[in-house]
PDB file of N, CA and C in Angstrom:
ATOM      1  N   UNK A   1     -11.692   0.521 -15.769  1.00  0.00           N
ATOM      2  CA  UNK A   1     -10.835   0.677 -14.597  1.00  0.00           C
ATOM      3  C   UNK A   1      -9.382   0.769 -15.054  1.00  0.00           C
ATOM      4  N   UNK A   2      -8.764   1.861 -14.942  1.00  0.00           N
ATOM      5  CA  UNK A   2      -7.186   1.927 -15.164  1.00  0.00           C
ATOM      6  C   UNK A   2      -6.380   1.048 -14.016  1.00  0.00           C
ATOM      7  N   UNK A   3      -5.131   0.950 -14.622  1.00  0.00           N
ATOM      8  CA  UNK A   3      -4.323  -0.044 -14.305  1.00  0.00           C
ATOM      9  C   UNK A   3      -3.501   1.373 -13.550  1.00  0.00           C
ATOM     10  N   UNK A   4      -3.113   0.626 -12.070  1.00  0.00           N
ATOM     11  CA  UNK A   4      -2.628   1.099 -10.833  1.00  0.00           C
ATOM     12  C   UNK A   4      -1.442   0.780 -10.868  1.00  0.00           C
ATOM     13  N   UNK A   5       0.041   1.593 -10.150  1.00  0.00           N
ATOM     14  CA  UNK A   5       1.173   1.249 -11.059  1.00  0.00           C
ATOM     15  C   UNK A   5       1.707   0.636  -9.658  1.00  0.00           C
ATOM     16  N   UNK A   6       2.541  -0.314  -9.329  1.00  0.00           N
ATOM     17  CA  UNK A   6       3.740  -1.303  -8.435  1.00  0.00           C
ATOM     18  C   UNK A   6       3.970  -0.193  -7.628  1.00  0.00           C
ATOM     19  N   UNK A   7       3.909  -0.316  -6.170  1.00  0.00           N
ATOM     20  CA  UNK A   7       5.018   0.430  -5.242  1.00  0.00           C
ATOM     21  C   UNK A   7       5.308  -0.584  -5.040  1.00  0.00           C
ATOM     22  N   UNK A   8       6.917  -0.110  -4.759  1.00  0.00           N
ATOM     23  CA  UNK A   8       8.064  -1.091  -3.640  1.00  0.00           C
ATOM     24  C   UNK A   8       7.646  -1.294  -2.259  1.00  0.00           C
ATOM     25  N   UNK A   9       7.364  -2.274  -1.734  1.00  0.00           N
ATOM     26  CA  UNK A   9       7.152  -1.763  -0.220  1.00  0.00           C
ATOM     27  C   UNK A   9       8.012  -3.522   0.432  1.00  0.00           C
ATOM     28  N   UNK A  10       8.149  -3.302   1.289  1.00  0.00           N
ATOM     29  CA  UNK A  10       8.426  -4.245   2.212  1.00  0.00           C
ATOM     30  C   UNK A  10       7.647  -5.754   2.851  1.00  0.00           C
ATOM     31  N   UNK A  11       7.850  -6.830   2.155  1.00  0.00           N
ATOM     32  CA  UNK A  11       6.798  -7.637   2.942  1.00  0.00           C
ATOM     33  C   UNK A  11       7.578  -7.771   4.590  1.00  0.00           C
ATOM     34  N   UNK A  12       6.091  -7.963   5.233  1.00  0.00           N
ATOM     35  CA  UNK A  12       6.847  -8.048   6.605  1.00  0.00           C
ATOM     36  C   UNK A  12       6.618  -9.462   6.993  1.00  0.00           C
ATOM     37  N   UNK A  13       6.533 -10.696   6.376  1.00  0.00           N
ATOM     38  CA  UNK A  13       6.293 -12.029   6.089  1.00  0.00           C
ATOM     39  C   UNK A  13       7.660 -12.816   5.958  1.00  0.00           C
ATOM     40  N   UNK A  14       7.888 -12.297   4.920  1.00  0.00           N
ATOM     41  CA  UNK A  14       9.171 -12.735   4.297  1.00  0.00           C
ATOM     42  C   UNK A  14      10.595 -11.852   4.241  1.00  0.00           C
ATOM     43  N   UNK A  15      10.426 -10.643   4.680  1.00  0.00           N
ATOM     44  CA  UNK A  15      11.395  -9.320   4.819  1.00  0.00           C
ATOM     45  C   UNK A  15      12.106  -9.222   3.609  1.00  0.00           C
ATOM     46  N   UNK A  16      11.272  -9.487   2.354  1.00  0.00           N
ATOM     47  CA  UNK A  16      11.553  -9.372   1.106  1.00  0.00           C
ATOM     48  C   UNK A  16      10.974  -7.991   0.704  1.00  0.00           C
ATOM     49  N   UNK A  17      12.126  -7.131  -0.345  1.00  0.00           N
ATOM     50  CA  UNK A  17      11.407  -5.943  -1.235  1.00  0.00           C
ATOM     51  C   UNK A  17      10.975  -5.955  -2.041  1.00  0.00           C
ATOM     52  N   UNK A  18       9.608  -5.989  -2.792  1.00  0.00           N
ATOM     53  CA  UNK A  18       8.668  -6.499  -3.727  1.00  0.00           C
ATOM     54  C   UNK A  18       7.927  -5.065  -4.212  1.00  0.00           C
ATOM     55  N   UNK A  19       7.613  -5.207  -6.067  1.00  0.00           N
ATOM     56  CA  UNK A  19       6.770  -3.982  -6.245  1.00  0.00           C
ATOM     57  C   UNK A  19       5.676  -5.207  -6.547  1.00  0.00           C
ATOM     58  N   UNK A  20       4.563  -4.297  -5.515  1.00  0.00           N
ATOM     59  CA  UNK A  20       3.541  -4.699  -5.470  1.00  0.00           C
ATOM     60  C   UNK A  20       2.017  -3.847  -5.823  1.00  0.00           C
ATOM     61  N   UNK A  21       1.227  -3.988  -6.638  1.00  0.00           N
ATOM     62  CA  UNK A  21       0.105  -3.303  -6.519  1.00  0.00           C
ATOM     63  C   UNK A  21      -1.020  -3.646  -5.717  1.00  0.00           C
ATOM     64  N   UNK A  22      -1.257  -2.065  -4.680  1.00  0.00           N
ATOM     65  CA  UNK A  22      -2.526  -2.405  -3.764  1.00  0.00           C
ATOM     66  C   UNK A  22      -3.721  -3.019  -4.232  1.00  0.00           C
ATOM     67  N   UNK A  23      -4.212  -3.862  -3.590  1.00  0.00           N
ATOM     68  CA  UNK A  23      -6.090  -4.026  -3.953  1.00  0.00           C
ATOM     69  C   UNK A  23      -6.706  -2.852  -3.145  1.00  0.00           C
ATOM     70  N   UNK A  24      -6.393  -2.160  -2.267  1.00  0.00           N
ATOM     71  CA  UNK A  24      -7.131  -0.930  -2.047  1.00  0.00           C
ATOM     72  C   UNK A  24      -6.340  -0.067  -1.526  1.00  0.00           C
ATOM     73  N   UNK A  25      -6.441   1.031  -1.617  1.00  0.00           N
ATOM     74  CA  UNK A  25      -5.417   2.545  -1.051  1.00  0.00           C
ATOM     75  C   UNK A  25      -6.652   3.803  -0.695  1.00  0.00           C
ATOM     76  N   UNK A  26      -6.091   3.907   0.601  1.00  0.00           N
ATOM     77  CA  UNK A  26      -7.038   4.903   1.832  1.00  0.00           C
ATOM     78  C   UNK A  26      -5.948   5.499   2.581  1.00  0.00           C
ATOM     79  N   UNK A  27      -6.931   7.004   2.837  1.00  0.00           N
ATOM     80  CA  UNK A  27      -5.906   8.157   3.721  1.00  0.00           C
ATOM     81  C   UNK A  27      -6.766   7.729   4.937  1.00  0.00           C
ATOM     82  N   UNK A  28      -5.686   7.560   5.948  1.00  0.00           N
ATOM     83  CA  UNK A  28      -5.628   7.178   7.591  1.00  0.00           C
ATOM     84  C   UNK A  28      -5.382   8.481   7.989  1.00  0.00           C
ATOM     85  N   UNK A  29      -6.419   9.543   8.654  1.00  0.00           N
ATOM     86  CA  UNK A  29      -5.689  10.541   9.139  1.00  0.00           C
ATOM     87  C   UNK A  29      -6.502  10.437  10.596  1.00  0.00           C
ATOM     88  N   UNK A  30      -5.436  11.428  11.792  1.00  0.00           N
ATOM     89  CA  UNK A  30      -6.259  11.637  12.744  1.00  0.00           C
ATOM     90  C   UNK A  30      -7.121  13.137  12.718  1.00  0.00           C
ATOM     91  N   UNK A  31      -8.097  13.194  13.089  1.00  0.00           N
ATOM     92  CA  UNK A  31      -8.801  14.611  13.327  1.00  0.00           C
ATOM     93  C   UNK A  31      -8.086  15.620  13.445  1.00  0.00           C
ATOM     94  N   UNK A  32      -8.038  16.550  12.183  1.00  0.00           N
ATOM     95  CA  UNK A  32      -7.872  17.829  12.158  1.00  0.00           C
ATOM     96  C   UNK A  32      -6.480  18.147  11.765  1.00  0.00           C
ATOM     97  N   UNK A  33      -5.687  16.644  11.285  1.00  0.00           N
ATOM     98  CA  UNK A  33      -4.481  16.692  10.697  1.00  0.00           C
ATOM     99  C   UNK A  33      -4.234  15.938   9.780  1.00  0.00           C
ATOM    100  N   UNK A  34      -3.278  16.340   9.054  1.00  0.00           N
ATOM    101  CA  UNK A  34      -2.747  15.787   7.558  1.00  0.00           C
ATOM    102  C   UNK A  34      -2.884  13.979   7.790  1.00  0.00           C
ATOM    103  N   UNK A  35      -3.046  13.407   6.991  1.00  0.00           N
ATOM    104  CA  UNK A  35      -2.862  11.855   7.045  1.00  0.00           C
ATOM    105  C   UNK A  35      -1.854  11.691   6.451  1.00  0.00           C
ATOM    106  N   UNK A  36      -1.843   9.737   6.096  1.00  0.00           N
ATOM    107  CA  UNK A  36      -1.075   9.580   4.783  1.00  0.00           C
ATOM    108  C   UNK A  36      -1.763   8.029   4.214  1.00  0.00           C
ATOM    109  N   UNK A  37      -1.358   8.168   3.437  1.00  0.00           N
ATOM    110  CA  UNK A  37      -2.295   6.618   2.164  1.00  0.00           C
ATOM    111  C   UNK A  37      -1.501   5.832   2.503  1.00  0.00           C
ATOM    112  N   UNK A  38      -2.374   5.021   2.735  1.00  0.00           N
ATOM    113  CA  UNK A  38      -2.168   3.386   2.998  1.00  0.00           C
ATOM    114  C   UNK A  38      -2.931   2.720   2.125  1.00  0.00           C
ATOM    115  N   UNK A  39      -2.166   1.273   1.590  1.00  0.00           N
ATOM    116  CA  UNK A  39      -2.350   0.614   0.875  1.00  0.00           C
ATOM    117  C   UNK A  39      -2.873  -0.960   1.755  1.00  0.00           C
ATOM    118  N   UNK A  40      -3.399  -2.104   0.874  1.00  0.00           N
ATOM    119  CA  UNK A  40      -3.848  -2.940   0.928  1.00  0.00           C
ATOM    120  C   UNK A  40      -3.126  -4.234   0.127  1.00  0.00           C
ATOM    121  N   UNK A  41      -2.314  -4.911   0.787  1.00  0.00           N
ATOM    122  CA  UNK A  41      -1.467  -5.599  -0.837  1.00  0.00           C
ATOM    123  C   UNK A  41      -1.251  -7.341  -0.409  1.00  0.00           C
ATOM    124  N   UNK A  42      -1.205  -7.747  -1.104  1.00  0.00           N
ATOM    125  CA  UNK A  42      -1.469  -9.159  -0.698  1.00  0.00           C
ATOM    126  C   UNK A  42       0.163  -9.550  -1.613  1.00  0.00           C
ATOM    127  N   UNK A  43       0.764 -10.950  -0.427  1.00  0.00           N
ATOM    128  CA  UNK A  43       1.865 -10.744  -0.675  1.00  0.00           C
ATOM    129  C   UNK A  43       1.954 -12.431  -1.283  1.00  0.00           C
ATOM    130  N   UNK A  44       3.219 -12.412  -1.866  1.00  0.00           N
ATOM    131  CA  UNK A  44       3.080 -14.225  -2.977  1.00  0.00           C
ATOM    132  C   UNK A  44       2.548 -15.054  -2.219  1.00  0.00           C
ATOM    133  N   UNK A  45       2.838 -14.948  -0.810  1.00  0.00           N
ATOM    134  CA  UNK A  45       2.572 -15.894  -0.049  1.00  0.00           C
ATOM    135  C   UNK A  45       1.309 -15.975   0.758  1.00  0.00           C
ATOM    136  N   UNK A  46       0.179 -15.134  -0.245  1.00  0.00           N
ATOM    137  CA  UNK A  46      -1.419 -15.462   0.161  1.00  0.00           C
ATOM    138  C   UNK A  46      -1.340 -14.443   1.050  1.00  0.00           C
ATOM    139  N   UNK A  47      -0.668 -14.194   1.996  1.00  0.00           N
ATOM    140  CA  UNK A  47      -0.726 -13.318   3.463  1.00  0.00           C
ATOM    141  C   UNK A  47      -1.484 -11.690   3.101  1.00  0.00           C
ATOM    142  N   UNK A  48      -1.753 -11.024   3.568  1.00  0.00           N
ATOM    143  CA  UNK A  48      -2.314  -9.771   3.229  1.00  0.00           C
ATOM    144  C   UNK A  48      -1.493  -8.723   4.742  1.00  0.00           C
ATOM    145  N   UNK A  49      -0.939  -7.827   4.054  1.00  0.00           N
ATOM    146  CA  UNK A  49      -0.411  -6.759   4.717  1.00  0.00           C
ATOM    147  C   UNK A  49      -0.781  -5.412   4.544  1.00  0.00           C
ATOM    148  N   UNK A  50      -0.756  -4.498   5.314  1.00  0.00           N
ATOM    149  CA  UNK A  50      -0.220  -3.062   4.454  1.00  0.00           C
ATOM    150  C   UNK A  50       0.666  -1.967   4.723  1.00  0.00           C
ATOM    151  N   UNK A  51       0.565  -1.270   3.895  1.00  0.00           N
ATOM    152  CA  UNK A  51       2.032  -0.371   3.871  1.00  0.00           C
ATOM    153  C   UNK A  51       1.252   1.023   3.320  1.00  0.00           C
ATOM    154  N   UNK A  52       2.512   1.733   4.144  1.00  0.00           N
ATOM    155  CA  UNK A  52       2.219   3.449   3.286  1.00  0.00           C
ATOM    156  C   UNK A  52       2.461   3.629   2.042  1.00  0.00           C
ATOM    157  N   UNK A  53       2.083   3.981   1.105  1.00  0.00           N
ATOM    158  CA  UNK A  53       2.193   4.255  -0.300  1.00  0.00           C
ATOM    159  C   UNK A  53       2.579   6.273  -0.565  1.00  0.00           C
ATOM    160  N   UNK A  54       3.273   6.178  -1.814  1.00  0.00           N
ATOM    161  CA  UNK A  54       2.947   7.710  -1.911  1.00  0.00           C
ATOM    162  C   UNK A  54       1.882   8.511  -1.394  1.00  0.00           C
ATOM    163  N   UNK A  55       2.354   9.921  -1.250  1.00  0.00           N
ATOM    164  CA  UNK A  55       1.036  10.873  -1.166  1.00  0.00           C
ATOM    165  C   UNK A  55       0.479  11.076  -3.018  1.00  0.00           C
ATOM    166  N   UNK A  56       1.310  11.116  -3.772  1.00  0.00           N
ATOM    167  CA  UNK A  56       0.595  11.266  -4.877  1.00  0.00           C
ATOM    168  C   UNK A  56      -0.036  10.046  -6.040  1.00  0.00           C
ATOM    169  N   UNK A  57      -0.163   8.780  -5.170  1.00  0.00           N
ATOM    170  CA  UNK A  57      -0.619   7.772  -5.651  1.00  0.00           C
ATOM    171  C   UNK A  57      -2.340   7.892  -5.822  1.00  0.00           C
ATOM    172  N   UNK A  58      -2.535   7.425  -7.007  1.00  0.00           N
ATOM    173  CA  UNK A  58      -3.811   7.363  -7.311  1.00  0.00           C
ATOM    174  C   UNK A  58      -4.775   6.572  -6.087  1.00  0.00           C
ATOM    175  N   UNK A  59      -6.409   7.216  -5.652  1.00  0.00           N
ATOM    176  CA  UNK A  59      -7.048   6.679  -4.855  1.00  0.00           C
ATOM    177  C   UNK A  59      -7.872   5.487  -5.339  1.00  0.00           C
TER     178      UNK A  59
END
């Protein structure tokens, strides 16, 4: 398993900017249009959030 690289994203917990790596990243799209990847990221403080990640981030 390769190693997945830090996005910056926003905790919305602590309203701290943190690079964080997802535990999982999925395209949310609606029917018949473009999506975008969303991530899965668990933040220092145990809490679990998620956030949009690049379009060219690994799945």
């Amino acid at each position: 398993m390769s190693k997945k690289p830090p996005v910056k994203v926003k905790d919305p917990h602590t309203g701290q900017e943190l690079e964080l790596v997802p535990e999982k990243v999925w395209t949310l799209a609606p029917k018949g249009r473009k999506g975008v990847k969303i991530g899965l990221f668990k933040s220092p403080s145990g809490k679990y959030f998620r956030a949009k990640v690049p379009e060219d981030y690994p799945a």
